[in-house]
C-alpha atoms as a PDB file:
ATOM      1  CA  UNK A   1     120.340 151.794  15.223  1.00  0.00           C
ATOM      2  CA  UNK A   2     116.706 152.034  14.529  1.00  0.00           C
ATOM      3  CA  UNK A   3     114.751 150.878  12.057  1.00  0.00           C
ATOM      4  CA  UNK A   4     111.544 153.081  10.189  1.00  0.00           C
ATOM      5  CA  UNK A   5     108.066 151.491   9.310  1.00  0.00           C
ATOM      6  CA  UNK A   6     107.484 153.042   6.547  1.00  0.00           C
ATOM      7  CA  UNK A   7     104.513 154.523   4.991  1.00  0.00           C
ATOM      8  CA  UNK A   8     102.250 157.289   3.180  1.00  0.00           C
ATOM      9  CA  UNK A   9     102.548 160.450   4.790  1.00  0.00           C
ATOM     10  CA  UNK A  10      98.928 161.820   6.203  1.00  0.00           C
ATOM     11  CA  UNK A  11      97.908 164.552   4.304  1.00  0.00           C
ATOM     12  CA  UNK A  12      95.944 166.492   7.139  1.00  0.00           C
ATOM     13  CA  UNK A  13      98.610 167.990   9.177  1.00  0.00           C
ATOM     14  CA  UNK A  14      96.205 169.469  11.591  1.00  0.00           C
ATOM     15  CA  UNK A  15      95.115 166.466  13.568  1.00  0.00           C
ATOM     16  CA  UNK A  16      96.309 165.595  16.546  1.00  0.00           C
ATOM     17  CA  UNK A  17      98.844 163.014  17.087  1.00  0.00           C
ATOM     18  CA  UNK A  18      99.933 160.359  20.024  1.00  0.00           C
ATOM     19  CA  UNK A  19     103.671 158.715  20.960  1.00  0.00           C
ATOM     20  CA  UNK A  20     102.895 155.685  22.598  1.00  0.00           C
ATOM     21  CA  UNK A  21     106.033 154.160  23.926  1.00  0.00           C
ATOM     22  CA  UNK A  22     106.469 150.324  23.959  1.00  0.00           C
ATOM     23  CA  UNK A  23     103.035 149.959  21.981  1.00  0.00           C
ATOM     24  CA  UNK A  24     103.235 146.923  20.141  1.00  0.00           C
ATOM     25  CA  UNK A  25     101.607 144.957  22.630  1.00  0.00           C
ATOM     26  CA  UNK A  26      99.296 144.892  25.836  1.00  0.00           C
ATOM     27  CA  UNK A  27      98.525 148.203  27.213  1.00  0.00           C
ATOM     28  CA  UNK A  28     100.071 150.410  24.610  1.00  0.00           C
ATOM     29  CA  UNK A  29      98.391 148.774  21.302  1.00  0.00           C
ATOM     30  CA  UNK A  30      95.379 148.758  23.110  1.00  0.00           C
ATOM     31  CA  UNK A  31      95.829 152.342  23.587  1.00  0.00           C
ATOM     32  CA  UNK A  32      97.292 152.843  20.182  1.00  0.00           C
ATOM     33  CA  UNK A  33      93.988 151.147  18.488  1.00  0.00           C
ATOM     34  CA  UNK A  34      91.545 153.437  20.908  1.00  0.00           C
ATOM     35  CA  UNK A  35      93.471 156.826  19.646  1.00  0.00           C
ATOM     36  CA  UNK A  36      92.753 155.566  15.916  1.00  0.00           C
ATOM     37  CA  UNK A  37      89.096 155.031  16.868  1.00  0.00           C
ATOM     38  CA  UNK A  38      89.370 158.384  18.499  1.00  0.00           C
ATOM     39  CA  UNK A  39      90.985 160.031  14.789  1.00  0.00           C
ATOM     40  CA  UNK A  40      93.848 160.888  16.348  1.00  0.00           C
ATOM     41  CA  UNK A  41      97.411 160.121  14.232  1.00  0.00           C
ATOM     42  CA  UNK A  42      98.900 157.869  16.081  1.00  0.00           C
ATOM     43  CA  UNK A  43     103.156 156.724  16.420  1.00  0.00           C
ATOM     44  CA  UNK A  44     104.232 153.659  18.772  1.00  0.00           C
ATOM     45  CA  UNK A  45     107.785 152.406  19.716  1.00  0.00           C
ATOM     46  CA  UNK A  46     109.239 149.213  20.306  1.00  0.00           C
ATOM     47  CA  UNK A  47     112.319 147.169  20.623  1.00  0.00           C
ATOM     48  CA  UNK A  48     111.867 144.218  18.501  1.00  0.00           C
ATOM     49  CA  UNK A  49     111.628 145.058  14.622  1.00  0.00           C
ATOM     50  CA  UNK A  50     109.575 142.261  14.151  1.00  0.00           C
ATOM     51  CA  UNK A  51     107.096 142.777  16.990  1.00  0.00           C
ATOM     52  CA  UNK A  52     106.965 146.597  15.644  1.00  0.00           C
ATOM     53  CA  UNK A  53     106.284 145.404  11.679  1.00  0.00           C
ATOM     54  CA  UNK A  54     103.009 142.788  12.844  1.00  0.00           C
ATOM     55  CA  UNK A  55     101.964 145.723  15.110  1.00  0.00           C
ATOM     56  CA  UNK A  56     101.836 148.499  12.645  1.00  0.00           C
ATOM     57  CA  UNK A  57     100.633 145.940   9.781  1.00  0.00           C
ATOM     58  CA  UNK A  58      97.547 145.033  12.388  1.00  0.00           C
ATOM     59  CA  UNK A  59      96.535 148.949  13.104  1.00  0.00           C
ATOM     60  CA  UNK A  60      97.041 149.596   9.582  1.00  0.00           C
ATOM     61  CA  UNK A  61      94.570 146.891   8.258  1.00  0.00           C
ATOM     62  CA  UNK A  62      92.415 148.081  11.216  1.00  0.00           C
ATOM     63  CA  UNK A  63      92.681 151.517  11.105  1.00  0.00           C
ATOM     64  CA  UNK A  64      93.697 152.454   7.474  1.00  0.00           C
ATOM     65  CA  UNK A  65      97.495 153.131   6.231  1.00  0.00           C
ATOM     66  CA  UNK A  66      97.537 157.020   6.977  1.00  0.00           C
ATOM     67  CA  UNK A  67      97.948 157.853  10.330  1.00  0.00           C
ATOM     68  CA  UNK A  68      99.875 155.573  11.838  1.00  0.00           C
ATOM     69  CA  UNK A  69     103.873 155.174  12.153  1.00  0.00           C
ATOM     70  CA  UNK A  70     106.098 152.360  13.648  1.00  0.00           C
ATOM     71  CA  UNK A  71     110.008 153.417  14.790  1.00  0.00           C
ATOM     72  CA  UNK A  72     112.244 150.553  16.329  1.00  0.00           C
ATOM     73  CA  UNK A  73     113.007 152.018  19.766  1.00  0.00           C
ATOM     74  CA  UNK A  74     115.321 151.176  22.675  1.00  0.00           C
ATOM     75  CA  UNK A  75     114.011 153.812  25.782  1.00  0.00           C
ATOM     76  CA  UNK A  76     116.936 153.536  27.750  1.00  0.00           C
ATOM     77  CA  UNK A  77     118.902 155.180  25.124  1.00  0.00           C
ATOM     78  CA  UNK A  78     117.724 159.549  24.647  1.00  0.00           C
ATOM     79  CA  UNK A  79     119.646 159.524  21.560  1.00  0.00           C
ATOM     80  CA  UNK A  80     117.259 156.699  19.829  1.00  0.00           C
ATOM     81  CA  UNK A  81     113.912 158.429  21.965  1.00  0.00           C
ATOM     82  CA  UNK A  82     115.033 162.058  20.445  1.00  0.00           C
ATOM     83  CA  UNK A  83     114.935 160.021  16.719  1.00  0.00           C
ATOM     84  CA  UNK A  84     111.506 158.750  17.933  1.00  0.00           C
ATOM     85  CA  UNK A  85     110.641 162.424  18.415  1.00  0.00           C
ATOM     86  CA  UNK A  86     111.751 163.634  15.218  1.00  0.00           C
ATOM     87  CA  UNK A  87     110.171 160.967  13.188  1.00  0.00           C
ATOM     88  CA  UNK A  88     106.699 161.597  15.001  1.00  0.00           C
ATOM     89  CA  UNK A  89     107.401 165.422  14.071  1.00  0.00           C
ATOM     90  CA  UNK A  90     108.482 164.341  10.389  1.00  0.00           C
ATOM     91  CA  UNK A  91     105.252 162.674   9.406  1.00  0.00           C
ATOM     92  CA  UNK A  92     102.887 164.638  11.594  1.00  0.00           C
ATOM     93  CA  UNK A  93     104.059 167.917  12.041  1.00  0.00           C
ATOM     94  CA  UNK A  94     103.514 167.818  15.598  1.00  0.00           C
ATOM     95  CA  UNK A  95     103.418 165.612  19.076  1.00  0.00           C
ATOM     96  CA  UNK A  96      99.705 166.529  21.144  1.00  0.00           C
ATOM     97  CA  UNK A  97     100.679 163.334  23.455  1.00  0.00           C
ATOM     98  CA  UNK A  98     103.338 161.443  24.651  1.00  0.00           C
ATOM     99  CA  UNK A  99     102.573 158.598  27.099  1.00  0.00           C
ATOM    100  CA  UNK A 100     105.459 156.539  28.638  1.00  0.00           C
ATOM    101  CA  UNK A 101     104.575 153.423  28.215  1.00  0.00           C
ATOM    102  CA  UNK A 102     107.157 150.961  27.828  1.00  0.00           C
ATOM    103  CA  UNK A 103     107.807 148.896  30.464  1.00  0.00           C
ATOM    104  CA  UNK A 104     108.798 145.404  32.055  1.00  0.00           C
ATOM    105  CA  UNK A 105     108.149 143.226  34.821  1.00  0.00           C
ATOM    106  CA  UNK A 106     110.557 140.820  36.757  1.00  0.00           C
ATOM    107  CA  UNK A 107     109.514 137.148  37.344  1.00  0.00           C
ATOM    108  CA  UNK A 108     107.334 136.933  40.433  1.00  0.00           C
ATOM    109  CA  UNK A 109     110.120 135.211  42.671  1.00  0.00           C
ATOM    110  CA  UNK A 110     111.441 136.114  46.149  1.00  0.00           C
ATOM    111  CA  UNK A 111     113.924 139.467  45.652  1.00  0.00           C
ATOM    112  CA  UNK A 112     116.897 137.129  46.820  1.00  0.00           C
ATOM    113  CA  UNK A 113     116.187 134.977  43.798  1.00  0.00           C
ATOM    114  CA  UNK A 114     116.344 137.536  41.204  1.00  0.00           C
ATOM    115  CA  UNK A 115     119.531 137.934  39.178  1.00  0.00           C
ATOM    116  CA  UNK A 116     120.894 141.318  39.152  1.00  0.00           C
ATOM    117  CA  UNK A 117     119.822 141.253  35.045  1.00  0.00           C
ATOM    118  CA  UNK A 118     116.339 141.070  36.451  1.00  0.00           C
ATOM    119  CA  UNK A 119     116.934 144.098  38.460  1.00  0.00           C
ATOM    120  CA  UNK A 120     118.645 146.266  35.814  1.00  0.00           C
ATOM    121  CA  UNK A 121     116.420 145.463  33.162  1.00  0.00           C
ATOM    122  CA  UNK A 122     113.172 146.624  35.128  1.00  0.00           C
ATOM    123  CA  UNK A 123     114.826 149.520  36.933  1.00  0.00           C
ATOM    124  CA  UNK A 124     116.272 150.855  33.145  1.00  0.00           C
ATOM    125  CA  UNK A 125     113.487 150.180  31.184  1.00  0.00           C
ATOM    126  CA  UNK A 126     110.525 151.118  33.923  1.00  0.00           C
ATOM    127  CA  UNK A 127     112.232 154.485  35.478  1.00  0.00           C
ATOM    128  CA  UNK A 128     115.415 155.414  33.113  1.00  0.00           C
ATOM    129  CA  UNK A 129     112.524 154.940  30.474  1.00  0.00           C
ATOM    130  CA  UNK A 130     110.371 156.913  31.458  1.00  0.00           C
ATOM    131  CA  UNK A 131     112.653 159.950  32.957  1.00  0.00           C
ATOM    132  CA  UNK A 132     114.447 159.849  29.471  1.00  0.00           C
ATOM    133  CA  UNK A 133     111.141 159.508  27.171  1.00  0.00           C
ATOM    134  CA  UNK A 134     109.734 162.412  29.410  1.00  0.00           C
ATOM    135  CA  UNK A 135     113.013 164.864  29.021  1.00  0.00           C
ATOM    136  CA  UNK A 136     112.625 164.345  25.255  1.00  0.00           C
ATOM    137  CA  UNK A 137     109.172 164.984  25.103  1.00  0.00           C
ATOM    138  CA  UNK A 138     109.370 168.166  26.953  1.00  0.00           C
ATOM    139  CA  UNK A 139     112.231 169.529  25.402  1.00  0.00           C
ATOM    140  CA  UNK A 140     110.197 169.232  22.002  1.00  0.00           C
ATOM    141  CA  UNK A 141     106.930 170.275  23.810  1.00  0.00           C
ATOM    142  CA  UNK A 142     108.656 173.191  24.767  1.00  0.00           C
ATOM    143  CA  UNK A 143     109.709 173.825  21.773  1.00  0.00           C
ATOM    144  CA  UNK A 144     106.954 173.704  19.776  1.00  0.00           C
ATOM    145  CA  UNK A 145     105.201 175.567  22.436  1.00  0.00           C
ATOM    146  CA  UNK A 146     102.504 172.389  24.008  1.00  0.00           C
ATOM    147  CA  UNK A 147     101.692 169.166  24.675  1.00  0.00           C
ATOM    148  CA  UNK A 148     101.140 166.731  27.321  1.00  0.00           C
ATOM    149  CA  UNK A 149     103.015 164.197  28.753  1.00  0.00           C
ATOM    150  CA  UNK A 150     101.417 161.207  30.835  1.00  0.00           C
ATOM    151  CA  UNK A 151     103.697 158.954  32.832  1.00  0.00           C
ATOM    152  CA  UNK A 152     102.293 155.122  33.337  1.00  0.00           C
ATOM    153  CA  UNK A 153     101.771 154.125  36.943  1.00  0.00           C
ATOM    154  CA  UNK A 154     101.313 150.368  37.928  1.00  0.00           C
ATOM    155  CA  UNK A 155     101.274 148.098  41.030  1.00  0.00           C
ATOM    156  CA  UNK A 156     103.120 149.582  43.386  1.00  0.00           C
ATOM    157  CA  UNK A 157     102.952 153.448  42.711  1.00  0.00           C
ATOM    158  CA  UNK A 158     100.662 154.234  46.148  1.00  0.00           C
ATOM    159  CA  UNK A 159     102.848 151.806  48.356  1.00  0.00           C
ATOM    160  CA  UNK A 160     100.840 148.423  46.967  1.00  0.00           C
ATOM    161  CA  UNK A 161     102.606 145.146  48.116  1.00  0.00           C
ATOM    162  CA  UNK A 162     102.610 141.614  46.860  1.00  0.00           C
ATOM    163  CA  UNK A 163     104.587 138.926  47.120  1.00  0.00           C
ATOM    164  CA  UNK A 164     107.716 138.354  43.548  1.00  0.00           C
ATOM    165  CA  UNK A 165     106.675 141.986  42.355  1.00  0.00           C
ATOM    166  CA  UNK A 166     109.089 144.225  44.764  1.00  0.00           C
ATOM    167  CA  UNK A 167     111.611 145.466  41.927  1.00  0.00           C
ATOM    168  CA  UNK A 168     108.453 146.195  39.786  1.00  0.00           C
ATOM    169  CA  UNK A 169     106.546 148.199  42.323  1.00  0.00           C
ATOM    170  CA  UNK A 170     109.667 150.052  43.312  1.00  0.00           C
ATOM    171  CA  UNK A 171     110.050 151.526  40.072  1.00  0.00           C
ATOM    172  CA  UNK A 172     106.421 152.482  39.845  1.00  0.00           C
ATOM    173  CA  UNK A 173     106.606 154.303  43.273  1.00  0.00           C
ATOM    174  CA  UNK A 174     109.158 155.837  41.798  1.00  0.00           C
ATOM    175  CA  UNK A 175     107.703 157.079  38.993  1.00  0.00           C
ATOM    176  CA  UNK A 176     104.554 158.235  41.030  1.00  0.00           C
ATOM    177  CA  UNK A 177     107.354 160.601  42.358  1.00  0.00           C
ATOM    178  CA  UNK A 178     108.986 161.852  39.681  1.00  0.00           C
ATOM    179  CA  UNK A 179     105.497 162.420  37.734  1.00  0.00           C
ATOM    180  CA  UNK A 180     104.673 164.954  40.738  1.00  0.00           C
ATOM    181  CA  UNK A 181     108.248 166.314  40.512  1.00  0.00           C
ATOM    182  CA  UNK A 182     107.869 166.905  37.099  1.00  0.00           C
ATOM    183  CA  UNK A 183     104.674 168.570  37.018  1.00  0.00           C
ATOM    184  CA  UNK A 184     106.122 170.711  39.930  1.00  0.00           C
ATOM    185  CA  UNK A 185     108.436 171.803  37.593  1.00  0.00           C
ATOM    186  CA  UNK A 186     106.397 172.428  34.429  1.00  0.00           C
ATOM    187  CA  UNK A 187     103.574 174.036  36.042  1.00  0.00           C
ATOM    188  CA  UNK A 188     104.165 177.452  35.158  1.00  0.00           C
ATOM    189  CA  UNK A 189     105.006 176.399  31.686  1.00  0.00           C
ATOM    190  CA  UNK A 190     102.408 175.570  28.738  1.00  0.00           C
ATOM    191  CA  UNK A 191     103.004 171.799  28.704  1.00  0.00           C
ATOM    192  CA  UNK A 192     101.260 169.241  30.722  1.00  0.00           C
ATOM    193  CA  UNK A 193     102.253 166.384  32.826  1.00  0.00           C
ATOM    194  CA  UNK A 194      99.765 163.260  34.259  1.00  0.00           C
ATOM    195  CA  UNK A 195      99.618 160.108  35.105  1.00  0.00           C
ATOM    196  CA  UNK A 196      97.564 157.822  33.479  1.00  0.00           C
ATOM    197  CA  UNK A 197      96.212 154.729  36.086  1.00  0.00           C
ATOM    198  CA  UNK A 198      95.188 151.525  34.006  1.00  0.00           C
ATOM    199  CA  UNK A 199      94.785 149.179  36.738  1.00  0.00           C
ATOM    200  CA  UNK A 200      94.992 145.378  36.782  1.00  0.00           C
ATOM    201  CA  UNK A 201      95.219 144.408  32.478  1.00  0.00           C
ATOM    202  CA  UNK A 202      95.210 141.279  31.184  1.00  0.00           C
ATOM    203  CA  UNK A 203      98.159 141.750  28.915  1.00  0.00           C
ATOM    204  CA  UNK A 204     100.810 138.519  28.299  1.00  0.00           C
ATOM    205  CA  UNK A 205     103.489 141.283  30.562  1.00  0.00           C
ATOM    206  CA  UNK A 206     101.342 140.601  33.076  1.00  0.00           C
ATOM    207  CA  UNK A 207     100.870 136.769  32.646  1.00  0.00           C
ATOM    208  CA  UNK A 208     104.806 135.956  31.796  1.00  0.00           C
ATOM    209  CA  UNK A 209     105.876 137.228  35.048  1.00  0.00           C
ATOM    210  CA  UNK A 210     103.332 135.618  37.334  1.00  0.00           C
ATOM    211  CA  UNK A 211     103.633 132.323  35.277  1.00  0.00           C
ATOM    212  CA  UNK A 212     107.759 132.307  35.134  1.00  0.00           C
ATOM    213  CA  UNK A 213     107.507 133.493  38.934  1.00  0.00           C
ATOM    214  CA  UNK A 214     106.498 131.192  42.131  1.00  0.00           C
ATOM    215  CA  UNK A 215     103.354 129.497  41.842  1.00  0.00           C
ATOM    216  CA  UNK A 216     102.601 130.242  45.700  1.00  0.00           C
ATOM    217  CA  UNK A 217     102.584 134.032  45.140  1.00  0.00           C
ATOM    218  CA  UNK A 218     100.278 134.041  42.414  1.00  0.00           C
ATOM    219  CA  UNK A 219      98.005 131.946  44.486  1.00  0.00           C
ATOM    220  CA  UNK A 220      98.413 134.321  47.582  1.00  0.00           C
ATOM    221  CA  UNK A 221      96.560 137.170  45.289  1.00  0.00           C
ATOM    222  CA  UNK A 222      94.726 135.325  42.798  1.00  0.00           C
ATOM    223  CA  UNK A 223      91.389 136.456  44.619  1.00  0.00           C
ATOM    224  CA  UNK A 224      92.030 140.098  44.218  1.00  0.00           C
ATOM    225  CA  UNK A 225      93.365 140.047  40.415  1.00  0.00           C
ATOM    226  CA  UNK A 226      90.737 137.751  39.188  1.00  0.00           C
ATOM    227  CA  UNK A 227      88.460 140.282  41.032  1.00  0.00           C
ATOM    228  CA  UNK A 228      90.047 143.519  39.362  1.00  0.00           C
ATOM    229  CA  UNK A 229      91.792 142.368  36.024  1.00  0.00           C
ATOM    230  CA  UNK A 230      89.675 143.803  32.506  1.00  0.00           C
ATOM    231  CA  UNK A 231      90.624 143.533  29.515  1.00  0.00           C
ATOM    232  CA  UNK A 232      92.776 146.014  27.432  1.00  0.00           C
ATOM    233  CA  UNK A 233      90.480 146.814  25.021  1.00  0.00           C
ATOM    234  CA  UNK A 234      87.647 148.241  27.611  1.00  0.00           C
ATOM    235  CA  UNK A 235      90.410 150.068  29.712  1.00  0.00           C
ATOM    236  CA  UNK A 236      92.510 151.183  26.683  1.00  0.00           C
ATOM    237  CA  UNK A 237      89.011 152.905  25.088  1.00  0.00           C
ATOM    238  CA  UNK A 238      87.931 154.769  28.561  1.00  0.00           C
ATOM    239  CA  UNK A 239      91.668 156.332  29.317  1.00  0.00           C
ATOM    240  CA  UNK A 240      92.193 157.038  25.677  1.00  0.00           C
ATOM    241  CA  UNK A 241      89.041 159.002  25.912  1.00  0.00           C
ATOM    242  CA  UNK A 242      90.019 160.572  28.687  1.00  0.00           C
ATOM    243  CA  UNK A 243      93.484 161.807  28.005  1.00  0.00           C
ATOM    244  CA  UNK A 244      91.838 163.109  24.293  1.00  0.00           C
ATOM    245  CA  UNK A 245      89.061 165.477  26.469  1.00  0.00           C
ATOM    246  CA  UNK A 246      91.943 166.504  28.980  1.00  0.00           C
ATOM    247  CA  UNK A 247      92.979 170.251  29.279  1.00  0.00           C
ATOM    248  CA  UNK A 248      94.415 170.578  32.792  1.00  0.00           C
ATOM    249  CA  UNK A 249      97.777 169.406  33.996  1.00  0.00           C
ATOM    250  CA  UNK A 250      98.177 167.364  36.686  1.00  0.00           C
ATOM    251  CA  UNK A 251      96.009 165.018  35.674  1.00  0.00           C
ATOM    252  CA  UNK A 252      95.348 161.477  37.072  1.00  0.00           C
ATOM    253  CA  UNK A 253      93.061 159.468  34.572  1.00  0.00           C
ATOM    254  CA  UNK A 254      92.216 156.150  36.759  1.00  0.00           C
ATOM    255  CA  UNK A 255      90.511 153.215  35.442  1.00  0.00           C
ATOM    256  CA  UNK A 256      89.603 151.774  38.850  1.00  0.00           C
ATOM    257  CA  UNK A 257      88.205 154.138  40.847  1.00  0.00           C
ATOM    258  CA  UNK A 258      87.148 153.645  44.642  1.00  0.00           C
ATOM    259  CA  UNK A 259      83.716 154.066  43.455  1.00  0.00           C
ATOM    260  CA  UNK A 260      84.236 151.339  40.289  1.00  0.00           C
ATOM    261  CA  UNK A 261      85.636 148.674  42.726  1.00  0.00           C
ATOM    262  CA  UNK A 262      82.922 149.379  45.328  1.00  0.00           C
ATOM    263  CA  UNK A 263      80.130 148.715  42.647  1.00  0.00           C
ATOM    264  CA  UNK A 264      81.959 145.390  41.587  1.00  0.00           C
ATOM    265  CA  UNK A 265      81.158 143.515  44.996  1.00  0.00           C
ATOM    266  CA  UNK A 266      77.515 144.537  44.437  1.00  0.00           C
ATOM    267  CA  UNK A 267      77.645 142.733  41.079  1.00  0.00           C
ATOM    268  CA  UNK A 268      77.379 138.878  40.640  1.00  0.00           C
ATOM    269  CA  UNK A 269      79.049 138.346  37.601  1.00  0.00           C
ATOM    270  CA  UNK A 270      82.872 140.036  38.697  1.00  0.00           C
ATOM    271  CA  UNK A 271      82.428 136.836  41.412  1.00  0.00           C
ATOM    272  CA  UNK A 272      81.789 134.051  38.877  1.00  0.00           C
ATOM    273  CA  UNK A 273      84.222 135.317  35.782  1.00  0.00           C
ATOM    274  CA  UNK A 274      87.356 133.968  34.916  1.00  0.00           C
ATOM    275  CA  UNK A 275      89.351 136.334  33.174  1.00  0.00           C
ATOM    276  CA  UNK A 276      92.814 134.523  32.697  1.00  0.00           C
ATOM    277  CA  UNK A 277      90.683 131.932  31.127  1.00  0.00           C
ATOM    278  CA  UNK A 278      92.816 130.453  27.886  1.00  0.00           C
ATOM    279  CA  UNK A 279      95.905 132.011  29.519  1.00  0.00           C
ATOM    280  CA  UNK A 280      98.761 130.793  30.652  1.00  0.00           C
ATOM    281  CA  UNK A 281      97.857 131.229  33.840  1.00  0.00           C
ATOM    282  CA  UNK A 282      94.273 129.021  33.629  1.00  0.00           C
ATOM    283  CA  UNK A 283      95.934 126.155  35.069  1.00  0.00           C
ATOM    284  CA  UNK A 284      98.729 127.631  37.102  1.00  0.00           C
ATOM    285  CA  UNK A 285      99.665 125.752  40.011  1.00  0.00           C
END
């Protein structure tokens, strides 16, 4: 069953309007609050009722009541991502984006210490997810007659290794495959398929899994994420931008580009910050 946030329909039916799977944290309120700025009508998904109500309540007060629009949403299950669909196509007449977001992240232990829940719970929610949220979304894009559709890659999608994250990055190589598949298949069709390449966020996903993991293997790449991690709001803003401007399929929007990590050892201040500073993670050991 899900569950509706309700509120006042937007009266301009014309502007364009975002999905945001599992957006009522991290990465996809980030995103969801850069669309807004943007003036783009915005819907985001989640699991947890409650989560979703502070989530829409916070864009709202934010953002203003009118264009945005919470629906309780489990993405391993089509039937409850078609109702996520129809609701975004209820209040806004139309879907411009869909970006599938939603995802998880096992603890940060050994593979042969994961518990086969671990497994199943990042392989559903990271690749089912996303293969189901995407089959929706093009079924009603091709409906309709456009749209995009931007697939979230992570740690892992180009072959990255670290130590505790090998069920994550599987499923986000995996994705990085079906995304090409997909736009391999759409490509003579009006919709669009991309990927959209946040990099290393400082989101509490990120911090539960290192923290509940092995201390040693958060040590072994401290360095390199202390080096590389921004904040949500600053890469939220640049691939929200982005994906607004975009009119090509195919696309890859990437936050950390060769070129942006090259510049970073030429600047002091990426060597002296502390981003996980007040985190969890601060005092890790």
């Amino acid at each position: 069953m899900t569950l509706q946030i309700q509120h006042n329909k937007i009266p301009l039916k014309t502007q364009r309007c975002v999905v945001i799977t599992g957006g009522t944290r991290g990465i996809g309120l980030g995103l969801a609050q850069a669309f807004l700025r943007l003036g783009w009508s915005v819907v985001i998904s989640g699991r947890d009722a409650t989560q979703l109500q502070t989530a829409v309540q916070q864009l709202q007060q934010q953002q203003g009541r009118n264009c945005i629009w919470g629906q309780c949403c489990d993405v391993t299950q089509s039937e409850q991502l078609q109702h996520l669909w129809q609701s975004a196509l209820d209040q806004f007449s139309r879907v411009d984006v869909w970006i599938n977001n939603a995802g998880t992240c096992n603890p940060a232990h050994a593979f042969a210490e994961l518990t086969p829940q671990d497994l199943q719970q990042v392989v559903q929610t990271n690749l089912l997810g996303t293969m189901l949220g995407a089959q929706v979304a093009l079924k009603g894009m091709l409906k309709q007659g456009f749209g995009q559709i931007f697939n979230m890659e992570g740690w892992g999608s180009h072959g990255e290794w670290s130590a505790g994250m090998t069920p994550y990055a599987t499923t986000k190589r995996a994705v990085n495959y079906f995304s090409h598949a997909l736009y391999k298949e759409t490509r003579h069709t009006p919709i669009q398929v991309g990927v959209l390449s946040p990099g290393m966020v400082v989101t509490d996903l990120l911090i539960s899994s290192w923290q509940q993991g092995d201390a040693k293997n958060w040590h072994k790449m401290k360095w390199l994420f202390m080096f590389v991690i921004d904040p949500p709001e600053l890469v939220c803003q640049y691939l929200a931008q982005q994906v607004s401007e975009n009119r090509k399929t195919r696309a890859k929007i990437v936050w950390m580009t060769p070129w942006r990590l090259a510049l970073r050892f030429l600047q002091p201040h990426y060597w002296r910050r502390n981003p996980v500073k007040g985190t969890a993670l601060e005092h890790f050991k």
